[in-house]
C-alpha atoms as a PDB file:
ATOM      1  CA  UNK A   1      41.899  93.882 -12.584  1.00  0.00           C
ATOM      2  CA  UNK A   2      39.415  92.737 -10.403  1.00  0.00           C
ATOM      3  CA  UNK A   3      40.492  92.660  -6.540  1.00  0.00           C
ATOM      4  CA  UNK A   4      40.388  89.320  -4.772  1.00  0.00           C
ATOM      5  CA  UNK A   5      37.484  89.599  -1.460  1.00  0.00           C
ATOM      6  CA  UNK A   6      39.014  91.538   1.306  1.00  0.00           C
ATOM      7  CA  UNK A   7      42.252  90.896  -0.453  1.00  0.00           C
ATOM      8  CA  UNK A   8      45.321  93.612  -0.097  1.00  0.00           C
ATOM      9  CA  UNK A   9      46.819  93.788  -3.436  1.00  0.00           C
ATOM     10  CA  UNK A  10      45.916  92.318  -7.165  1.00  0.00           C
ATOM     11  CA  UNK A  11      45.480  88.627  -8.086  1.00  0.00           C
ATOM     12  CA  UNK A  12      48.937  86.754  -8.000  1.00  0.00           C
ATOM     13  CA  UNK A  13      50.841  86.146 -11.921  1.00  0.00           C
ATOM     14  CA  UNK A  14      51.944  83.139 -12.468  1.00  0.00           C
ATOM     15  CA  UNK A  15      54.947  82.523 -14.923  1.00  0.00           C
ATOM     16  CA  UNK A  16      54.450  79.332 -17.586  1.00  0.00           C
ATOM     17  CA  UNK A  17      57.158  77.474 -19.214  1.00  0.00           C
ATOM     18  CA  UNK A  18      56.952  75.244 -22.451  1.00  0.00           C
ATOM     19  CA  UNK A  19      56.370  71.401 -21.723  1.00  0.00           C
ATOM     20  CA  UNK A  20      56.304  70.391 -25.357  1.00  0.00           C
ATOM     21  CA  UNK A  21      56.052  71.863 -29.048  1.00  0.00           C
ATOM     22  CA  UNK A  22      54.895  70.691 -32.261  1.00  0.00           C
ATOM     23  CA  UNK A  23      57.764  68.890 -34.075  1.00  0.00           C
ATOM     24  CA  UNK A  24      58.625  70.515 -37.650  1.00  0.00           C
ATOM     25  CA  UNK A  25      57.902  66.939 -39.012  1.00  0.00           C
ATOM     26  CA  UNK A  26      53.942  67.181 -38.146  1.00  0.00           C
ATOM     27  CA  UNK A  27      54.275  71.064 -39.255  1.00  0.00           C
ATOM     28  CA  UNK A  28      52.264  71.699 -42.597  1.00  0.00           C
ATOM     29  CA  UNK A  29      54.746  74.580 -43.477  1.00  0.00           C
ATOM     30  CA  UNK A  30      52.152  78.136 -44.144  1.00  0.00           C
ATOM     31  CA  UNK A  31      49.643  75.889 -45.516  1.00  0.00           C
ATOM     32  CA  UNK A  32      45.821  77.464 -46.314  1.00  0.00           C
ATOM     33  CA  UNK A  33      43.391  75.620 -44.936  1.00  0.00           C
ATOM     34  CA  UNK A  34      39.058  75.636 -45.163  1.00  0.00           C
ATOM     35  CA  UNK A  35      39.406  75.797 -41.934  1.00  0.00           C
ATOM     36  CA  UNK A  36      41.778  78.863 -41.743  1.00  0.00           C
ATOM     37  CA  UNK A  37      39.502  81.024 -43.844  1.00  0.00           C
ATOM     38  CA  UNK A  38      36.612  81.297 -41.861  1.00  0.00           C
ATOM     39  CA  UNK A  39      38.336  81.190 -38.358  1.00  0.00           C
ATOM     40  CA  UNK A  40      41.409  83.064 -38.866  1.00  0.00           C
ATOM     41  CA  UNK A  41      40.703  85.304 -41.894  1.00  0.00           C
ATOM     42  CA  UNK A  42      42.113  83.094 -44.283  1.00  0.00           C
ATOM     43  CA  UNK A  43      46.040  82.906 -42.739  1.00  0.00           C
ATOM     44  CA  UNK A  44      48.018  80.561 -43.673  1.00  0.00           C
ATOM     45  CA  UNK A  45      48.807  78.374 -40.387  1.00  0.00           C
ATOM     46  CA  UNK A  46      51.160  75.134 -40.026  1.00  0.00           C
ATOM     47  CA  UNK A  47      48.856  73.665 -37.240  1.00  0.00           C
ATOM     48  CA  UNK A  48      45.926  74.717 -34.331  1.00  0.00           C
ATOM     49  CA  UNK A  49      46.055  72.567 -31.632  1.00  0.00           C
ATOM     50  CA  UNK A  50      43.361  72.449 -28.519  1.00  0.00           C
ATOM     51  CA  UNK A  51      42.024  70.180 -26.413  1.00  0.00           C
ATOM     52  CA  UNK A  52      44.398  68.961 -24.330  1.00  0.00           C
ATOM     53  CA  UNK A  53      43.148  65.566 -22.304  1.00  0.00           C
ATOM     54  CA  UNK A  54      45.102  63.523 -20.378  1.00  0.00           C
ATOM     55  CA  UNK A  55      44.393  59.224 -20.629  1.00  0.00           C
ATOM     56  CA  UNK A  56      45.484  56.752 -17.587  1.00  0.00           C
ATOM     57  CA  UNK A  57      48.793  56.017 -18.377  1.00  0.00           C
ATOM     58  CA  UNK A  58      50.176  59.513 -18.273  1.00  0.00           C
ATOM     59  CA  UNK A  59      49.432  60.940 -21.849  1.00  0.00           C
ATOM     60  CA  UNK A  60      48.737  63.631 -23.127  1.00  0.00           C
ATOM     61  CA  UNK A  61      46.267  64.285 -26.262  1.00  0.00           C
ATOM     62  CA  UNK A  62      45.856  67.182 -28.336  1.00  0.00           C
ATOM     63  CA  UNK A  63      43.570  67.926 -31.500  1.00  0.00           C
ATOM     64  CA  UNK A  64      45.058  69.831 -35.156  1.00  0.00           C
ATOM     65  CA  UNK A  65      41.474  71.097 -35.825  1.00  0.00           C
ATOM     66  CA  UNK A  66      42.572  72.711 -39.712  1.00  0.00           C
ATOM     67  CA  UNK A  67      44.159  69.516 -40.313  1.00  0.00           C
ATOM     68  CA  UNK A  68      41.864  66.413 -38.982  1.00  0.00           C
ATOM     69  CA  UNK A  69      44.846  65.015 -36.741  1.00  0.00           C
ATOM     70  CA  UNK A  70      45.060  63.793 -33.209  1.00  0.00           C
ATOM     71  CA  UNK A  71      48.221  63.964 -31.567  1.00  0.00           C
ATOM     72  CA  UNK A  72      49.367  61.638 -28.503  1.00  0.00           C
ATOM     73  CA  UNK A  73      52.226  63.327 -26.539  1.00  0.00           C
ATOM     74  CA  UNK A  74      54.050  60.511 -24.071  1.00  0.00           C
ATOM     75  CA  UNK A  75      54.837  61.252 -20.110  1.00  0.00           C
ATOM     76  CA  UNK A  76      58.537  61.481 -22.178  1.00  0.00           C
ATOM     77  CA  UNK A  77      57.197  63.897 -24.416  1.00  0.00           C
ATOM     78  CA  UNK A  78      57.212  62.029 -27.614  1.00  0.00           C
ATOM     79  CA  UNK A  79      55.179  63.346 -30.023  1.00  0.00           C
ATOM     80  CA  UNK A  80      53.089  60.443 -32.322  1.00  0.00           C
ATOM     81  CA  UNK A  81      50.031  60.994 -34.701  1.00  0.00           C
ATOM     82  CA  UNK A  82      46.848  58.818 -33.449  1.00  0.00           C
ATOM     83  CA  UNK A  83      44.721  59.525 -36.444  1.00  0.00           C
ATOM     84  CA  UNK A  84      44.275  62.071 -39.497  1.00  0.00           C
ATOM     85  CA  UNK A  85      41.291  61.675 -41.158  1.00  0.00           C
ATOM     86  CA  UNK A  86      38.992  64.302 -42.802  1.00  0.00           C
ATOM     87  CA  UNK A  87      37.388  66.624 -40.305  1.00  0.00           C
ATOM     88  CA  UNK A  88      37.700  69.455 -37.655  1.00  0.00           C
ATOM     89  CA  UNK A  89      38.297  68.019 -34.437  1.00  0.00           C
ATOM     90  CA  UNK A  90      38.135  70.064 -31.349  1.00  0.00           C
ATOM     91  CA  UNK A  91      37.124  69.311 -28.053  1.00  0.00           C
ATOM     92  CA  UNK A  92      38.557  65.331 -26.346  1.00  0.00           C
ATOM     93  CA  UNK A  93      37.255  64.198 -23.452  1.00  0.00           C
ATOM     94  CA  UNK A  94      38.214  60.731 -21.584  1.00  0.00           C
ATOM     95  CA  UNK A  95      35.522  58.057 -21.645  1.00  0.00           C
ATOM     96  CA  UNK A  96      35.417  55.753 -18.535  1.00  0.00           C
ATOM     97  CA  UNK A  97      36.318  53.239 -21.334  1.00  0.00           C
ATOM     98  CA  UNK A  98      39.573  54.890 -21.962  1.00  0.00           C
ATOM     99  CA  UNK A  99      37.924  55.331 -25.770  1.00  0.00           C
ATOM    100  CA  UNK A 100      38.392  59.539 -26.253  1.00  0.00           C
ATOM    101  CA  UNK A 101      34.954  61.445 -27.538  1.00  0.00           C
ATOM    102  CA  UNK A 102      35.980  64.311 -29.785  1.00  0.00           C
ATOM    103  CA  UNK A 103      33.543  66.980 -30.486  1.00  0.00           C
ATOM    104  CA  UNK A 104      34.299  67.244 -34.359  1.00  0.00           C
ATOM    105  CA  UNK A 105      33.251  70.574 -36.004  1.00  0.00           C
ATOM    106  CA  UNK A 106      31.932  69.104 -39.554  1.00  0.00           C
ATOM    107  CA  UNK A 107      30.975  65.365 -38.284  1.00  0.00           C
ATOM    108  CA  UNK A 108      29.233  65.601 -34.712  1.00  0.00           C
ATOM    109  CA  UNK A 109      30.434  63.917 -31.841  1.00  0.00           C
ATOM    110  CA  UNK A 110      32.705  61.177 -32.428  1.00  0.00           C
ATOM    111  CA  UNK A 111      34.730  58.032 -30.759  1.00  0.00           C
ATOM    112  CA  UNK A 112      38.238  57.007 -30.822  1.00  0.00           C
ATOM    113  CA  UNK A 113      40.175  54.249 -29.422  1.00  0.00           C
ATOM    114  CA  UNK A 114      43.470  55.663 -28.925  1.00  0.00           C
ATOM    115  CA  UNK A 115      45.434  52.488 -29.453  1.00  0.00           C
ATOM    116  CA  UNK A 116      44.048  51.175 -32.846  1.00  0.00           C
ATOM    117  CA  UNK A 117      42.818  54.607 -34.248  1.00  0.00           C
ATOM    118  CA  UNK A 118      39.530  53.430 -34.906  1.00  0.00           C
ATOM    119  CA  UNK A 119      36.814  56.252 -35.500  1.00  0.00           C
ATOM    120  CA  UNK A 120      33.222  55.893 -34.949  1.00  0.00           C
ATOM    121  CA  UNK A 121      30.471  58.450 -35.031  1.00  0.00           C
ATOM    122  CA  UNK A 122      28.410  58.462 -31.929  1.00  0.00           C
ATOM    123  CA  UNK A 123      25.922  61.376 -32.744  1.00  0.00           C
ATOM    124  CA  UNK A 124      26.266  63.036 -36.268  1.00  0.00           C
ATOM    125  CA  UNK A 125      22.862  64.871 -36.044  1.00  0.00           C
ATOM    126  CA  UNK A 126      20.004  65.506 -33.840  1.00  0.00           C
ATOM    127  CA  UNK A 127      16.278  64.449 -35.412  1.00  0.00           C
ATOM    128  CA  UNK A 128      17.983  64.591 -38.981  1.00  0.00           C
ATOM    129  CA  UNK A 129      19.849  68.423 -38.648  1.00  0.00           C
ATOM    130  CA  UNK A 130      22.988  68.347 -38.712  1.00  0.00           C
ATOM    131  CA  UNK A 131      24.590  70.796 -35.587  1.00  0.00           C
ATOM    132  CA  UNK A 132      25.688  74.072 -36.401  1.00  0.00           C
ATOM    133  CA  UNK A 133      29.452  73.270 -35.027  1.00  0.00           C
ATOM    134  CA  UNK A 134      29.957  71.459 -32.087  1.00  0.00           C
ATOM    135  CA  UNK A 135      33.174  72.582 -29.674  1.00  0.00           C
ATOM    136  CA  UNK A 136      34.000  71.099 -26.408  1.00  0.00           C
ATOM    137  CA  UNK A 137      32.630  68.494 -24.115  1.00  0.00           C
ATOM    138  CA  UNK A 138      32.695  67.272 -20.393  1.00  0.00           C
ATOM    139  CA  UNK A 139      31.776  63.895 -19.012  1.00  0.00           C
ATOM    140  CA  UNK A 140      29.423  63.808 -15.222  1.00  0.00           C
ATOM    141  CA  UNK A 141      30.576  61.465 -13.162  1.00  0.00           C
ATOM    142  CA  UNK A 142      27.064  59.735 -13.582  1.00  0.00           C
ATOM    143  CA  UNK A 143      27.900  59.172 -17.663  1.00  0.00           C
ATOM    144  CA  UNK A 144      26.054  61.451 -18.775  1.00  0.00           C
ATOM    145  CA  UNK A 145      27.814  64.139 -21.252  1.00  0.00           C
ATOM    146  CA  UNK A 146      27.515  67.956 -21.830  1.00  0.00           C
ATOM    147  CA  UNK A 147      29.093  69.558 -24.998  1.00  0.00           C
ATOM    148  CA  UNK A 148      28.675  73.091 -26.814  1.00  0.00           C
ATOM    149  CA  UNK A 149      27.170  73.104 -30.421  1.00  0.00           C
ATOM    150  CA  UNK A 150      29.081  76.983 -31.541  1.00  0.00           C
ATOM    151  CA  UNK A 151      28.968  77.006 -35.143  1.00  0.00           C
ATOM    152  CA  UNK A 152      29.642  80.976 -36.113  1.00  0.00           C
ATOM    153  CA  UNK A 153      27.088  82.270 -33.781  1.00  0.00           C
ATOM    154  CA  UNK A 154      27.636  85.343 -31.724  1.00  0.00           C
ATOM    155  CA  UNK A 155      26.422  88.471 -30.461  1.00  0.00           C
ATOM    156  CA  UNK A 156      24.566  88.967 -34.093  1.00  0.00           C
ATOM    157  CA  UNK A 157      23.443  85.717 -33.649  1.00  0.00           C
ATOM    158  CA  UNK A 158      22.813  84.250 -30.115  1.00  0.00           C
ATOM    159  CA  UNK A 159      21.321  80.539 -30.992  1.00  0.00           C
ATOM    160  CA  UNK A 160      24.248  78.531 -29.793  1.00  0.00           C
ATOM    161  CA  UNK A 161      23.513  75.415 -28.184  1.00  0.00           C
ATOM    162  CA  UNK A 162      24.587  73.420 -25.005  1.00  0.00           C
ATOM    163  CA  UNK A 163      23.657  70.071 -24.932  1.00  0.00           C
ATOM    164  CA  UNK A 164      23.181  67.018 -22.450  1.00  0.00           C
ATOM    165  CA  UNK A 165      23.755  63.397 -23.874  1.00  0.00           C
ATOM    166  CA  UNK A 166      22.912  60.250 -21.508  1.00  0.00           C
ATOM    167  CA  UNK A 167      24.482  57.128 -21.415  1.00  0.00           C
ATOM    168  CA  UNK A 168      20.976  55.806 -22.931  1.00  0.00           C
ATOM    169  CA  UNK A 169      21.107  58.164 -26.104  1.00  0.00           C
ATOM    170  CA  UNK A 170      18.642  60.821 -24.918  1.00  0.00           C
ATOM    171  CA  UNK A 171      19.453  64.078 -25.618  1.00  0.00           C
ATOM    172  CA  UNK A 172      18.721  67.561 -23.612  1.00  0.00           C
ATOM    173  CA  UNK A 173      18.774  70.980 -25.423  1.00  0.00           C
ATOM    174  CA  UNK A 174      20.243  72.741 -21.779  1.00  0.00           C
ATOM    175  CA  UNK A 175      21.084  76.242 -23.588  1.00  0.00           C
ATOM    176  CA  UNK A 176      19.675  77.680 -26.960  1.00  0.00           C
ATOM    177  CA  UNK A 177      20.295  81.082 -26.972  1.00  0.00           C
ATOM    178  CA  UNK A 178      24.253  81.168 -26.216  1.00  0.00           C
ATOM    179  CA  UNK A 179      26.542  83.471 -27.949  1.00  0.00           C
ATOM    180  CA  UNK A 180      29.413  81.314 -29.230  1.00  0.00           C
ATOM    181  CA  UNK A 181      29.272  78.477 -26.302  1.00  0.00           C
ATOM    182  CA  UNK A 182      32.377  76.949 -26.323  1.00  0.00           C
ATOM    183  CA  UNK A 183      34.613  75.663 -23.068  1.00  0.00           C
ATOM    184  CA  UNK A 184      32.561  73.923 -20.260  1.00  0.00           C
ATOM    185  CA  UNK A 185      33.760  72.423 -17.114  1.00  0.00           C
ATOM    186  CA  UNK A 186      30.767  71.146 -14.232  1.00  0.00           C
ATOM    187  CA  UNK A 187      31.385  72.303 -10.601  1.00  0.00           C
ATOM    188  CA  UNK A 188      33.345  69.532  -8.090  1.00  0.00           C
ATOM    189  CA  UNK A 189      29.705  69.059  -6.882  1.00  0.00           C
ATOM    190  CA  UNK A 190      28.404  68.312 -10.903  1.00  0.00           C
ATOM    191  CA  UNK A 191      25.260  70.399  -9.565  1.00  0.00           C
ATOM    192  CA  UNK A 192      26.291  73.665 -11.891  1.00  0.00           C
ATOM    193  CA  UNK A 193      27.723  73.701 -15.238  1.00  0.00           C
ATOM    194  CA  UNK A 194      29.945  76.681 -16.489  1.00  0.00           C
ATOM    195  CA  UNK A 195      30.055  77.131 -20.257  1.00  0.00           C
ATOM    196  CA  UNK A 196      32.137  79.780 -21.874  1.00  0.00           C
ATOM    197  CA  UNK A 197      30.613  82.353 -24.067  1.00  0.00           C
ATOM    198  CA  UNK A 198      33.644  83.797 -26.639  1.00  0.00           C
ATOM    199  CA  UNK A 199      31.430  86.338 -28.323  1.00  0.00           C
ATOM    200  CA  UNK A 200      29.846  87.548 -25.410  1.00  0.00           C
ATOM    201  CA  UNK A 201      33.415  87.468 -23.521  1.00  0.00           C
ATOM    202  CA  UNK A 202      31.469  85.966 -20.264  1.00  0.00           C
ATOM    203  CA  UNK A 203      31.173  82.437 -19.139  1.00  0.00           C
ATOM    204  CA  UNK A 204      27.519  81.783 -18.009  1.00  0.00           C
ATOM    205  CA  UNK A 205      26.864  79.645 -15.199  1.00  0.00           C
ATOM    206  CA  UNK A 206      23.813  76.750 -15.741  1.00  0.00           C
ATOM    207  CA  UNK A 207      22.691  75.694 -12.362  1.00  0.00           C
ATOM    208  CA  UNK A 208      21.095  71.939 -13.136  1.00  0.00           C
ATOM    209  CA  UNK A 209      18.495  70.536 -10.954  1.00  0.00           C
ATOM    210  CA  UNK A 210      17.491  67.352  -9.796  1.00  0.00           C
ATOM    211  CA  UNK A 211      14.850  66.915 -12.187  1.00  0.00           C
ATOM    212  CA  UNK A 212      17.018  67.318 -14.938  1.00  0.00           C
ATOM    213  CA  UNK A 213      16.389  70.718 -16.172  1.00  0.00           C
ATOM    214  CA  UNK A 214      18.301  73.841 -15.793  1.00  0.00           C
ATOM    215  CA  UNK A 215      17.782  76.573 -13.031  1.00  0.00           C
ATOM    216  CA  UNK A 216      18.473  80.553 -13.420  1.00  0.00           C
ATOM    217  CA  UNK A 217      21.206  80.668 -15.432  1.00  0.00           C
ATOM    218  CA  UNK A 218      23.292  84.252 -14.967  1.00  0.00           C
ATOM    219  CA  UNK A 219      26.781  85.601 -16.087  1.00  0.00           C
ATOM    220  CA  UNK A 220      29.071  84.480 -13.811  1.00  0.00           C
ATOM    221  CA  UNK A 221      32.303  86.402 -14.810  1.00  0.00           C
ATOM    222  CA  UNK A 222      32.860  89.266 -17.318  1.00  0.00           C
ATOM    223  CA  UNK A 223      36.362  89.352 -19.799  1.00  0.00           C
ATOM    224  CA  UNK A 224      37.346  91.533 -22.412  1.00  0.00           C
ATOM    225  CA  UNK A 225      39.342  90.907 -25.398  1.00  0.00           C
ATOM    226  CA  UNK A 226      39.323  90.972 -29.027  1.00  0.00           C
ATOM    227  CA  UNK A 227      38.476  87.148 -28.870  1.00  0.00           C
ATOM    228  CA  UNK A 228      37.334  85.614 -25.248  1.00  0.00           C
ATOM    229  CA  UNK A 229      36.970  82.524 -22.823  1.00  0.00           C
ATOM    230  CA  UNK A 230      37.563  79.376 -24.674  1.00  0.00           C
ATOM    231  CA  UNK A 231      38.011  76.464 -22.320  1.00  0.00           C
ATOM    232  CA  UNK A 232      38.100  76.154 -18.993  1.00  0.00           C
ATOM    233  CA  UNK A 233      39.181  73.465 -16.315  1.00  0.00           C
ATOM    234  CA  UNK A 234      38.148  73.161 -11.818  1.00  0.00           C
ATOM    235  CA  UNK A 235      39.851  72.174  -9.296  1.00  0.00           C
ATOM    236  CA  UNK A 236      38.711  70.500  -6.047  1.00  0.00           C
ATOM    237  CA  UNK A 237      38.468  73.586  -4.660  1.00  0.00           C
ATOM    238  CA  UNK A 238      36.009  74.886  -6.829  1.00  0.00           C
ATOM    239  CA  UNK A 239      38.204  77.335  -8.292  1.00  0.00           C
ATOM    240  CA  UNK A 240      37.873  77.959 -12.099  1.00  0.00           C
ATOM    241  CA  UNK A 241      40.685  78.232 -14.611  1.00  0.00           C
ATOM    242  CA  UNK A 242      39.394  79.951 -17.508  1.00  0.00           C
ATOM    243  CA  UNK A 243      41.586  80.530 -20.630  1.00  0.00           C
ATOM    244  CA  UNK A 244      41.328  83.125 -22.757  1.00  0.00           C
ATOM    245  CA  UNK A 245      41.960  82.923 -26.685  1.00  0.00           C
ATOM    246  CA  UNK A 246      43.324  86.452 -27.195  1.00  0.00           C
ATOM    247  CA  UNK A 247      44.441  88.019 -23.577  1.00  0.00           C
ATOM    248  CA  UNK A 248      47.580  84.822 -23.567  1.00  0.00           C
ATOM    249  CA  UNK A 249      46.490  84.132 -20.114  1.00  0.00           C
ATOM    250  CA  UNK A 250      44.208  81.972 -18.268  1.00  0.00           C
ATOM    251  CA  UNK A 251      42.580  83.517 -15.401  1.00  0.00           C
ATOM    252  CA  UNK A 252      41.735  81.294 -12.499  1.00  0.00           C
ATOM    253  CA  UNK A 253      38.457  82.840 -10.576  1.00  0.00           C
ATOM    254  CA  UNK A 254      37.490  81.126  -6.645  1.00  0.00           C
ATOM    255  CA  UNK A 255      33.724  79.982  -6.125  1.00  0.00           C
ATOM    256  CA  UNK A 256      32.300  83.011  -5.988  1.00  0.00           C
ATOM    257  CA  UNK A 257      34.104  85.075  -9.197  1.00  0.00           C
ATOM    258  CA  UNK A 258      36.710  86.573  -7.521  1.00  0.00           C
ATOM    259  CA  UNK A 259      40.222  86.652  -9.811  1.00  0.00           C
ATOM    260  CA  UNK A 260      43.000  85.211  -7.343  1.00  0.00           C
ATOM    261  CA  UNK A 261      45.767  84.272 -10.055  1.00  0.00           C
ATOM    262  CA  UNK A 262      46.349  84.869 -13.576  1.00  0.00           C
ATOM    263  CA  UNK A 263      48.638  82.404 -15.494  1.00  0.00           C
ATOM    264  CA  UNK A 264      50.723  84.065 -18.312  1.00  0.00           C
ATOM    265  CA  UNK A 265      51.458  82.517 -21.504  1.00  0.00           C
ATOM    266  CA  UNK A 266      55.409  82.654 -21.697  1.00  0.00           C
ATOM    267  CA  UNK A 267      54.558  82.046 -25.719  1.00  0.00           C
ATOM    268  CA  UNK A 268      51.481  83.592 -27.872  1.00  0.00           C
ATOM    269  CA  UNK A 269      48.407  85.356 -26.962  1.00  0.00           C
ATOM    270  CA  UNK A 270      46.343  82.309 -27.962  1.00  0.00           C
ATOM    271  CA  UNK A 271      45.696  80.288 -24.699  1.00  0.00           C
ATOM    272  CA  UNK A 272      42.960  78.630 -26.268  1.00  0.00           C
ATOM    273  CA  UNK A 273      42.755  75.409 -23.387  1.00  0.00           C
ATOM    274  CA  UNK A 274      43.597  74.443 -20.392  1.00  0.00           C
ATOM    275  CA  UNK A 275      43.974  70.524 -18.644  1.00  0.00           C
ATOM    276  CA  UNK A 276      44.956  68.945 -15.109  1.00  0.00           C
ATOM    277  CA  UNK A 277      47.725  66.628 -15.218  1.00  0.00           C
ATOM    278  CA  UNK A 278      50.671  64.704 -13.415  1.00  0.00           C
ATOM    279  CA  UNK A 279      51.261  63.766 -10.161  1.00  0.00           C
ATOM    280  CA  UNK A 280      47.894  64.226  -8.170  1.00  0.00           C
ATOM    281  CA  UNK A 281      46.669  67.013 -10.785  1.00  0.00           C
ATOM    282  CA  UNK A 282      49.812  69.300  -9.709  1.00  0.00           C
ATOM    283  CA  UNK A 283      50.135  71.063 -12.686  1.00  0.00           C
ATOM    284  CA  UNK A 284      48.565  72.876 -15.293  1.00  0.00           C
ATOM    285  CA  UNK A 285      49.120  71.960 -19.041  1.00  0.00           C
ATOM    286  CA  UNK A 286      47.934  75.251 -21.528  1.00  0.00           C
ATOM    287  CA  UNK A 287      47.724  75.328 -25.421  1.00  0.00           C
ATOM    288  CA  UNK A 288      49.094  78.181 -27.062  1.00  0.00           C
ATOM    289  CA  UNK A 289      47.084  77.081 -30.520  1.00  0.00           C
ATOM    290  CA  UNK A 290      49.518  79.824 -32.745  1.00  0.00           C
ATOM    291  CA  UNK A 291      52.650  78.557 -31.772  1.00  0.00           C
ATOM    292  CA  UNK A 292      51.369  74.703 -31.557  1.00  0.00           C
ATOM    293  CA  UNK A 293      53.112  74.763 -27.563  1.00  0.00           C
ATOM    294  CA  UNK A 294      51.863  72.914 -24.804  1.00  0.00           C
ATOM    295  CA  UNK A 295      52.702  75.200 -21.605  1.00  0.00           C
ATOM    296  CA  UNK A 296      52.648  74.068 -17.624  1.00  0.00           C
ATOM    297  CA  UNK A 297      52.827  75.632 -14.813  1.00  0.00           C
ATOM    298  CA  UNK A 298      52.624  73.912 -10.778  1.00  0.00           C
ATOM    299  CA  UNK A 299      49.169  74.545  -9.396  1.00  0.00           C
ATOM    300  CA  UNK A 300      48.779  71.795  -6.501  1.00  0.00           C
ATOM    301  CA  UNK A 301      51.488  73.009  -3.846  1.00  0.00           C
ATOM    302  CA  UNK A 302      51.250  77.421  -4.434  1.00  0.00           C
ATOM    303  CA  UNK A 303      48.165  77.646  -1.656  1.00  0.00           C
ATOM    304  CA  UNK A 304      45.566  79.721  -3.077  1.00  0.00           C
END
């Protein structure tokens, strides 16, 4: 466990609870899925969710990626289906427009208006190729977006991509050589982007510069793991909440790397995302994708 700087004893645990579950009326039963048999060696599963993302009002959103749904879960935990349609969503991020972007495995990077479930592709290819798999996305405050293209790329295969998409439809290649990008989160600052790497069970950090390109990008923290980092949330303090997709824990490191707290799943192993929500950002909302739970824990008040 790594020690925090000039700290005493080990990082602090931090106990979850469950904030909401998957009703058995949205569960597919053990149901086989394309999906399934190239991500999870072909097991049966009733549901995957990820990408938790919080709207305005108080809601909370999660993605089925084997199944093509988006779920909307109410500040009274009410479970309701936004939209099923045929694809492999996976990453949601809030648009200034309160429309939610969905980074969409088979179809690109898509937009949905939560309230009328209407679906519109916003970038299905780049100069006529289709992406290999695209994962997770972050919005600047400036507009402009960054999301990972993963596909099955890995160690054996190190060509995943991160990518930069302005508000006027240009499009930056940032990363080309990533092993299995898939969570990123940008700094408080928005000067350095950190993207997770599963396969090389790291996340890299991107410095960008002020003419738009990218700086010395280095390893910023080292996991282990049969799996690794999948996505990742900061707080105003810099600090960085990684989870990890196999360890059922998400580690939170400080500015500089150091692990001060690890949050343990009180459910699964597969802590596959992690989102800021209520009051002021107090808490900490976690999907456990086996067991289709949302977990919390309080973050704002335990002075790290």
């Amino acid at each position: 466990m790594t020690m925090r700087d000039g700290a005493t004893g080990p990082a602090r645990e931090i106990e979850t609870q469950v904030y909401a579950e998957l009703p058995d009326r949205f569960r597919r039963g053990s149901t086989h899925s394309e999906w399934a048999r190239a991500n999870r060696r072909g097991a049966a599963i009733d549901s995957f969710l990820e990408g938790p993302c919080f709207d305005r009002d108080g809601n909370l959103y999660v993605v089925d990626i084997p199944f093509g749904r988006v779920f909307r879960i109410s500040p009274d935990k009410t479970w309701s289906l936004v939209i099923e349609y045929d694809g492999e969503p996976n990453g949601l991020a809030l648009h200034p427009d309160g429309r939610l972007f969905i980074t969409d495995y088979r179809n690109g990077l898509l937009a949905l208006e939560p309230q009328t479930g209407h679906l519109e592709v916003v970038l299905g290819r780049r100069n006529s190729e289709r992406f290999k798999g695209v994962n997770d996305l972050t919005f600047a405050r400036n507009g402009d977006l960054y999301f990972t293209d993963q596909g099955q790329t890995g160690l054996h295969d190190p060509t995943g991509r991160v990518f930069r998409y302005r508000p006027d439809g240009h499009l930056d290649c940032l990363i080309a050589n990533g092993p299995s990008p898939n969570g990123l989160v940008l700094a408080p600052e928005q000067d350095v982007l950190f993207a997770a790497m599963t396969r090389d069970n790291s996340v890299w950090r991107i410095p960008l510069l002020p003419d738009g390109m990218t700086g010395k990008v280095g390893r910023f923290a080292s996991f282990h793991g049969t799996a690794g980092p999948d996505g990742m949330a900061v707080d105003i303090a810099g600090n960085l909440f990684v989870a990890h997709a196999s360890l059922g824990a998400v580690f939170v490191l400080d500015p500089e790397g150091y692990e001060i707290a690890r949050i343990r799943s009180c459910r699964g192993r597969t802590t596959t995302n992690v989102a800021f929500g209520a009051s002021e950002n107090a808490s900490i909302f976690i999907t456990e994708s086996e067991s289709g739970s949302i977990l919390t824990t309080d973050w704002l008040h335990r002075g790290m």
